[in-house]
Each structure stands twice: as C-alpha cells, then as structure tokens.
Protein backbone atom coordinates (compact mmCIF):
# COMPACT_ATOMS: atom_id res chain seq x y z
CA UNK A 1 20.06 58.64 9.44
CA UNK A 2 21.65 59.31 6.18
CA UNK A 3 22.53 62.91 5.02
CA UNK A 4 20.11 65.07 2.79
CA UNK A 5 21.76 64.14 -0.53
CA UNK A 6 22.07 60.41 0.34
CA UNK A 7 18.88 60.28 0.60
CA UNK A 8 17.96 62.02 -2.75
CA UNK A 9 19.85 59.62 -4.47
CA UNK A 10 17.91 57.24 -3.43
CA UNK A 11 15.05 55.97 -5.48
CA UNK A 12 11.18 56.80 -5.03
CA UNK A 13 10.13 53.74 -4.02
CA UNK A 14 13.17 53.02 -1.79
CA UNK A 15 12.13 57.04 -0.17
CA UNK A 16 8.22 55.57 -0.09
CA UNK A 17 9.31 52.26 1.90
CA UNK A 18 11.70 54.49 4.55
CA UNK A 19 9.43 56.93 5.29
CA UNK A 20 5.75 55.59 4.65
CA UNK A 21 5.87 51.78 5.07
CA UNK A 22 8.40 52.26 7.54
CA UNK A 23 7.21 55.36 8.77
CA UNK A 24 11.07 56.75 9.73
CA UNK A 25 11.16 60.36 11.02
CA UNK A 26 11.70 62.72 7.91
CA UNK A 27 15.19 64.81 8.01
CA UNK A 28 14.68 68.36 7.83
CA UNK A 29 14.85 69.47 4.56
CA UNK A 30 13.12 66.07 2.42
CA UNK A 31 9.96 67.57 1.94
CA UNK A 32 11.13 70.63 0.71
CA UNK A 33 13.33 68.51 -1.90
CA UNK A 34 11.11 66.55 -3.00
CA UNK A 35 8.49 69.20 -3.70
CA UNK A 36 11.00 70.46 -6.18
CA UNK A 37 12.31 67.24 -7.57
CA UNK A 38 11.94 66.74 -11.09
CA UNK A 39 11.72 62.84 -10.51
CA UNK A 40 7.51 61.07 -11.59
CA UNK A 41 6.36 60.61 -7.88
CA UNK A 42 8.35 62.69 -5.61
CA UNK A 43 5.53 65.25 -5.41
CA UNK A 44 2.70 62.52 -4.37
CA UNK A 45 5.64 61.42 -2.22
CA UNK A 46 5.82 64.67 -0.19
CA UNK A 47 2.06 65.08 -0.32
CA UNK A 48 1.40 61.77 1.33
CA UNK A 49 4.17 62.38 4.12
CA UNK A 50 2.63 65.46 4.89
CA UNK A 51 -0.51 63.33 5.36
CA UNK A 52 0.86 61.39 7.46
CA UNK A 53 2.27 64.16 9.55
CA UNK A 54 -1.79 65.30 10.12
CA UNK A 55 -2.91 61.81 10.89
CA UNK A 56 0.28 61.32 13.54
CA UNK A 57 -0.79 65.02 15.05
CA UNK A 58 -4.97 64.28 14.61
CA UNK A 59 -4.30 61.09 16.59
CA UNK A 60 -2.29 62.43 19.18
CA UNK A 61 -5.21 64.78 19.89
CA UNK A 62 -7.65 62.46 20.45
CA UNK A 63 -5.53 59.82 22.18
CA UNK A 64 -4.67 63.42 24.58
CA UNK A 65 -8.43 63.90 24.77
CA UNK A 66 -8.99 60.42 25.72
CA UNK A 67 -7.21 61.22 28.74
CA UNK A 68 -9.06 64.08 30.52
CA UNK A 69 -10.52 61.98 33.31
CA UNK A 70 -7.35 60.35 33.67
CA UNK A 71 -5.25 63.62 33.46
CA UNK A 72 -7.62 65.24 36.06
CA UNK A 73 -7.17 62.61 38.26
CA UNK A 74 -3.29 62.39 38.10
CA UNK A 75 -3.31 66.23 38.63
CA UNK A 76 -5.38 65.64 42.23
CA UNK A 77 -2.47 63.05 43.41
CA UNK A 78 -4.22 59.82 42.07
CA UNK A 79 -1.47 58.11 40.65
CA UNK A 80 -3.11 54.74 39.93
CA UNK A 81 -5.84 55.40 38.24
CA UNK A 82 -7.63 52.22 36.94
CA UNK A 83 -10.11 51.35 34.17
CA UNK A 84 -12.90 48.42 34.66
CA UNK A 85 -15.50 47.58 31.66
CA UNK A 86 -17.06 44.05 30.61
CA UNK A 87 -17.92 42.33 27.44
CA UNK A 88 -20.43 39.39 26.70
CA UNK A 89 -23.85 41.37 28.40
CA UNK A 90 -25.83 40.34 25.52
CA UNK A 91 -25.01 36.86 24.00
CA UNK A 92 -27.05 33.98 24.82
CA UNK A 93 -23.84 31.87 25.99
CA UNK A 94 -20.95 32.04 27.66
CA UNK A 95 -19.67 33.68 30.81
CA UNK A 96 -19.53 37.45 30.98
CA UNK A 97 -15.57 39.04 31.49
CA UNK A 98 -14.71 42.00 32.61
CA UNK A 99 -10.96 43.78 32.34
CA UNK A 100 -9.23 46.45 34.56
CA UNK A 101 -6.19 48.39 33.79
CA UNK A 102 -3.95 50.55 35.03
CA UNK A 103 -2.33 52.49 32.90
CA UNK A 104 0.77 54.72 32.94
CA UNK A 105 0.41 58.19 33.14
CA UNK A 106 0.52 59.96 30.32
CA UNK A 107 0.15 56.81 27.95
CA UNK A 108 -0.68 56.80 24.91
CA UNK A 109 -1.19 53.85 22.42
CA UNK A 110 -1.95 54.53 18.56
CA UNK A 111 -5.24 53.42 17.76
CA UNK A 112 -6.63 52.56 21.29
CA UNK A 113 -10.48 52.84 21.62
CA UNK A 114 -13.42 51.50 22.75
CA UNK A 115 -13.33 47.52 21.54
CA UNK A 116 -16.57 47.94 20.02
CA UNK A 117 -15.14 50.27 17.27
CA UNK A 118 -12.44 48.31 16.49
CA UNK A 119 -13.99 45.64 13.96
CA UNK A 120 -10.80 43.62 13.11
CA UNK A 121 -10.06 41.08 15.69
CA UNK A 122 -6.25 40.64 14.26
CA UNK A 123 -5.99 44.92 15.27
CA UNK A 124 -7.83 43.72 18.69
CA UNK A 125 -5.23 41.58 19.80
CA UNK A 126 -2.56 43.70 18.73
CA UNK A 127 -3.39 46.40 20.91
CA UNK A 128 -4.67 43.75 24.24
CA UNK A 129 -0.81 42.74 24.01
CA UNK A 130 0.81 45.96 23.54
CA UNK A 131 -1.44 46.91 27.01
CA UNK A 132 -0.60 44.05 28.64
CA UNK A 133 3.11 44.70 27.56
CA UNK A 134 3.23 48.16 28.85
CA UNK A 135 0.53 48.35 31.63
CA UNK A 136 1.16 48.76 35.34
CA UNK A 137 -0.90 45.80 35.89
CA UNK A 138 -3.69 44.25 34.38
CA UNK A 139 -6.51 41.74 35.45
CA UNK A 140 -9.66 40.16 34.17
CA UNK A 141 -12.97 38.76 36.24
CA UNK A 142 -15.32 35.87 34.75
CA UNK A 143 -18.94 35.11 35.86
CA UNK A 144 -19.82 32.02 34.73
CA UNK A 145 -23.27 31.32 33.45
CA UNK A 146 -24.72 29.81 36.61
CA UNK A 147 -24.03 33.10 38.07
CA UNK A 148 -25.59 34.89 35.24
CA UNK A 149 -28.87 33.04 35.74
CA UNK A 150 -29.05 32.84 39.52
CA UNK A 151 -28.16 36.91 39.79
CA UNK A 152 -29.34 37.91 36.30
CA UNK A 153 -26.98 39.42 33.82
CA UNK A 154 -26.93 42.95 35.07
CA UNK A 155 -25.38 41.93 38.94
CA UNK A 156 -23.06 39.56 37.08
CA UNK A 157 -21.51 42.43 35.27
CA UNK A 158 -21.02 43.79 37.96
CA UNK A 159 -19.58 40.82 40.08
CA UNK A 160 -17.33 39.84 37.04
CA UNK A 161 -15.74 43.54 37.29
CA UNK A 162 -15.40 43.37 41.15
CA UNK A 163 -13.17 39.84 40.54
CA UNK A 164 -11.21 42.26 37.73
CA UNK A 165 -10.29 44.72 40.09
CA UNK A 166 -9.62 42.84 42.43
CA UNK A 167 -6.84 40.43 40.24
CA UNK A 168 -5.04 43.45 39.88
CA UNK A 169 -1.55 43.07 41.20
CA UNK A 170 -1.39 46.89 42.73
CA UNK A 171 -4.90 48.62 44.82
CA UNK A 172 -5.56 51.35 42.48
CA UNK A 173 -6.36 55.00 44.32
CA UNK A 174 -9.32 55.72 41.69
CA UNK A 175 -11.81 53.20 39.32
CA UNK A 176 -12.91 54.64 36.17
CA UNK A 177 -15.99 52.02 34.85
CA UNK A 178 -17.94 52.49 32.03
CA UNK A 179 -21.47 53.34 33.07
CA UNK A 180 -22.13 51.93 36.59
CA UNK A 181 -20.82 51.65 39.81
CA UNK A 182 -18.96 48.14 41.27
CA UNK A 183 -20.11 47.45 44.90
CA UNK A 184 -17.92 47.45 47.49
CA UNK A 185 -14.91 48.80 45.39
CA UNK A 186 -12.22 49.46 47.35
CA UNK A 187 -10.86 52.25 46.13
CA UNK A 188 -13.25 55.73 45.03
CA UNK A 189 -14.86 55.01 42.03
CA UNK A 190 -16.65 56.84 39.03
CA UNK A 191 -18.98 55.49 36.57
CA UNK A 192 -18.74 57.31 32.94
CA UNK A 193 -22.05 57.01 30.65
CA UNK A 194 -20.12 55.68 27.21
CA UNK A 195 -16.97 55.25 29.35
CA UNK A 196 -14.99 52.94 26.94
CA UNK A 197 -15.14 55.24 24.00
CA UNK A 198 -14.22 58.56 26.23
CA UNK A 199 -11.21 56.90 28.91
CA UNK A 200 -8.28 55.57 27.79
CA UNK A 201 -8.21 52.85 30.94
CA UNK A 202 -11.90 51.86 30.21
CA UNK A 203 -11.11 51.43 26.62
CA UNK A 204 -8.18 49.52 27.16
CA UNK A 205 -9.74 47.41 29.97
CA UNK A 206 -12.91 47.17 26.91
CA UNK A 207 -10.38 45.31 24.69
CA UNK A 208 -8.52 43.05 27.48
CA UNK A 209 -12.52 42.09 28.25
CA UNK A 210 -13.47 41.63 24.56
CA UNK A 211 -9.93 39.19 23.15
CA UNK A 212 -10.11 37.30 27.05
CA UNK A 213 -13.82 36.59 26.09
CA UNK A 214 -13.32 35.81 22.76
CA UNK A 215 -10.52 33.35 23.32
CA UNK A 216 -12.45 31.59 25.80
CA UNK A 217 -15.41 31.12 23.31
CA UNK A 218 -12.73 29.75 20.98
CA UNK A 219 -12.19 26.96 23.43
CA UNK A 220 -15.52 26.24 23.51
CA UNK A 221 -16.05 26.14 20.00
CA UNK A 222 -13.97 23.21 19.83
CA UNK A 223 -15.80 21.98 22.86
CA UNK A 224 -19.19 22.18 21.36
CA UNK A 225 -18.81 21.53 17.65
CA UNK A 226 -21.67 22.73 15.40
CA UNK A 227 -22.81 26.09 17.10
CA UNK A 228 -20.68 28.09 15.46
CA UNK A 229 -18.93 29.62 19.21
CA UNK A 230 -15.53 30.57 17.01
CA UNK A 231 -17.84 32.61 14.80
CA UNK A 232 -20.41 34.55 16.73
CA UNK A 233 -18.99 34.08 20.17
CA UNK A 234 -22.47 33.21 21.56
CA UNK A 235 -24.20 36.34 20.48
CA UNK A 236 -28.25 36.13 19.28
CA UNK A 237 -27.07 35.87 15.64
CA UNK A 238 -29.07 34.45 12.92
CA UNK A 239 -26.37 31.48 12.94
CA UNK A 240 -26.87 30.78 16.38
CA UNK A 241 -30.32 30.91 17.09
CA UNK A 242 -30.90 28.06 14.17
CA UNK A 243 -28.25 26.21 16.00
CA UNK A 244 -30.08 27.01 19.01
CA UNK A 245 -33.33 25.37 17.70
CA UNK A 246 -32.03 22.74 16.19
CA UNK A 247 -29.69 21.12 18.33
CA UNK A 248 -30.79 22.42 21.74
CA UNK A 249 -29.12 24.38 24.50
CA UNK A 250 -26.18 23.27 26.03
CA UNK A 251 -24.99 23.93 29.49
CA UNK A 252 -23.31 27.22 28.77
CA UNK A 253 -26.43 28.61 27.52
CA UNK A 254 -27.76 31.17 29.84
CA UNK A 255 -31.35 30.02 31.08
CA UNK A 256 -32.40 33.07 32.14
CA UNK A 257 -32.45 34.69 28.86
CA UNK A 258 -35.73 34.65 26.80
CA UNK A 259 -34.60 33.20 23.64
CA UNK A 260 -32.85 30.07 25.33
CA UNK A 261 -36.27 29.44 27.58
CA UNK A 262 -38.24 29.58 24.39
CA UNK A 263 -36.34 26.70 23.09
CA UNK A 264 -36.19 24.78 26.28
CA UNK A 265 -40.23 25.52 26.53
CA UNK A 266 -39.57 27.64 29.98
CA UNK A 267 -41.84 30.49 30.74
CA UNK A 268 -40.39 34.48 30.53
CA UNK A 269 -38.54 35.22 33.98
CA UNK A 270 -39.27 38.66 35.23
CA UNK A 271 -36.27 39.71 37.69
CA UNK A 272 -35.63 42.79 39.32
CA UNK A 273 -32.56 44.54 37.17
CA UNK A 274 -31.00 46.68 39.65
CA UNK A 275 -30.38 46.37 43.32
CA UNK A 276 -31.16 48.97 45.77
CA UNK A 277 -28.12 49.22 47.28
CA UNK A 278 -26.02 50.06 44.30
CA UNK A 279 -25.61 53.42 43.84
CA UNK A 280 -26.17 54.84 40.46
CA UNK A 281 -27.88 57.64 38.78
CA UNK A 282 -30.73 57.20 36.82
CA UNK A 283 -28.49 57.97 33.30
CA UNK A 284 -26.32 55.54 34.41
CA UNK A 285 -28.98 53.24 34.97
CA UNK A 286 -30.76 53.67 31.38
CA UNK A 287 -27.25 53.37 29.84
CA UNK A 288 -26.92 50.18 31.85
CA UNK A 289 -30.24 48.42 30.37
CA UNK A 290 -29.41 49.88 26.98
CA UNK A 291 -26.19 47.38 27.43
C-alpha cells in the first residue's frame, strides 16, 4: 500500500476507484485527511467510506447471526454440520431439487441468504459458485415428476432431500433442514420453521437447490419451445397457464396438481399430505403446507 501522502496526491476519483469500487482497506490516517482536504469531493469521499465501514460491520452481524444453530452445534463437537432445503414445491412442471451443504466452520459469505430474497439470478449464481468453491462438500437430489405424482409433492420433497444428503461426499454428524424432518437421515437431524432465511447451511443449500433447478428448466426450455420454461421455470404464472391451455400439458407437467388436471379434464385428487411415520411437529407441519 502506498504511504499517506502518496495517496493524497492522488486524485478524487483515482481515491474513489481504490477504496470504493475496489473496496481496498483504508490506511490509517485517510479519513482523517480527507475530512480536512480542501479538494470538491474529498468530504463525500470520507463520508461514503465510512458508509461502507457500517455496511462491512452490519453485514458481518447478520452473516454471525446466521450462524447460531451452526455455532451451537460446532461448540457440542459437531463438526460437520450440514444444511438440506428444496426448491420447485409449487410450479406446475418440472422435477423438485433439493441441495445440502456443508459448510466450514465459521464461514461466512457476503450476501448469503435465503434464495428466495435474492431476486437477481446473475447475484444467485455468483454466490452457488463461490459455495461450491469453498464448501466441504456439496450435493443435490432430484425427484422427477413421476415421483411427484405417484407420492404427491410433499413426500417428494422430502425424497429429493434424502438423495441430497446422501450425494454428499463426507456423512455429516448433524442435518439442519428448513421446516421438516428427512426420513431415515442418517445422521441427527433438526427441522427449522423458516430455516433458509435463519441458517447459513440451509440458505446456502436454498441457492445450490434454486440455480440446479433453474438450469435444468433452462434445458427444457429449449426442449419444449413455446412454454416459456427459461422464463417462469414452470411456476403457475399468468404466462404459463395460457401456455398451459393452449398447447396442452406435456410430460413434465405434474398430473397431480389441480391446474394441470383441469386442462387435461381429470377430476381433483385428494391425497393424504403427510405420512404418519414422519416425525414432525404440528408448526412444522403448517409451515410445510404453507410451502
């Protein structure tokens, strides 16, 4: 790093593209300097640094509070400590995918969160390959949509996450999962009501579920021209259910939903949602159908 008065000799745009575009550490002293410098825009220039410097410290809170559960568990000698969710619950096509992930301890990845909250897709796959990149090991589990409508949706979830887990390359000693429970887990296992916006492994296994889904509805986009897949990624939109009625369902249109029957002039199917031997509490089981 250059000295204090190199730096100051510098011009205020050359100072803005070190130490905001670039976002270099700032030598001891440049604040201070520039909140005295007589120069147009050395003042805003200080002021936004020391924005930054709250942003850098407000994220590093909540990327620390993000890890409680996995903190907690790290302090009681689980040193794998793995995060299972799913995406795709509610289109009308497609498989569902679920994603597990073990992080490192103590890891911490700027602007990791639940999938659903991060709206830019470009920002989505950023962060899936930075995990992937840095993970212990990461996996993903599909259920196709034969599964979906011979199980129903719910126990497809749940078998898609079970083929996550296990794809892992290591056994994990704990499962964090957003909101249920996976049957016959093989390691102890916790379900967390709104899991993927309050763990750091369930919201990074939430994004490795959303971009694998999403790139596999790309494929099929190009597979099945005219439904608009690459857009809407088989969800109920507006879009797709015209495409729905007016070209007809195609094979990877799940039967057993209500909208796809309609079109194919099926009657409702009433199935039971949740299997007996799957143990769950009853919040987890309204957070469940709420999905």
């Amino acid at each position: 790093m250059p000295s204090l008065e190199d730096l100051l000799s510098k011009s205020i745009p050359e100072l803005r593209e070190i130490f905001l575009t670039r976002s270099r550490p700032v030598p001891k002293g440049l604040l201070e300097a520039l909140e005295v410098d007589t120069r147009q825009g050395a003042h805003y220039l200080a002021k936004r640094i020391r924005e930054r410097y709250r942003s850098n410290r407000s994220e590093g809170q909540r990327l620390h509070t993000l890890l409680r559960f996995e903190i907690e568990l790290w302090s009681q000698g689980y040193s794998l400590v793995a995060g299972v969710d799913e995406a795709g619950m509610a289109p009308l096509a497609g498989p569902v995918v679920a994603g597990a992930v073990i992080l490192p301890q103590s890891y911490k990845l700027r602007g990791l969160n639940d999938s659903k909250k991060i709206l830019n897709h470009e920002t989505r796959e950023e962060l899936a390959a930075q995990i992937k990149q840095d993970a212990v090991c990461w996996s993903y589990g599909f259920a196709e949509v034969e599964e979906i409508d011979r199980v129903n949706i719910y126990h497809a979830g749940l078998l898609a996450m079970q083929r996550a887990v296990q794809g892992l390359a290591g056994l994990p000693d704990f499962v964090l999962v957003d909101a249920r429970k996976i049957p016959q887990c093989p390691a102890p296992q916790r379900g967390i009501i709104r899991g993927d916006a309050l763990s750091a492994s369930i919201a990074a296994a939430s994004i490795i579920a959303k971009t694998t889904r999403d790139a596999h509805m790309l494929e099929l986009d190009a597979q099945y021209a005219g439904y608009g897949f690459a857009s809407h990624k088989g969800y109920p939109t507006p879009e797709h259910c015209r495409a729905l009625k007016e070209l007809g369902a195609l094979p990877i249109h799940r039967r057993s939903f209500g909208r796809v029957r309609e079109v194919l002039g099926l009657d409702p199917v009433q199935t039971e949602l949740f299997s007996e031997n799957v143990d769950e509490s009853p919040a987890e089981a309204a957070a469940a159908r709420a999905n």
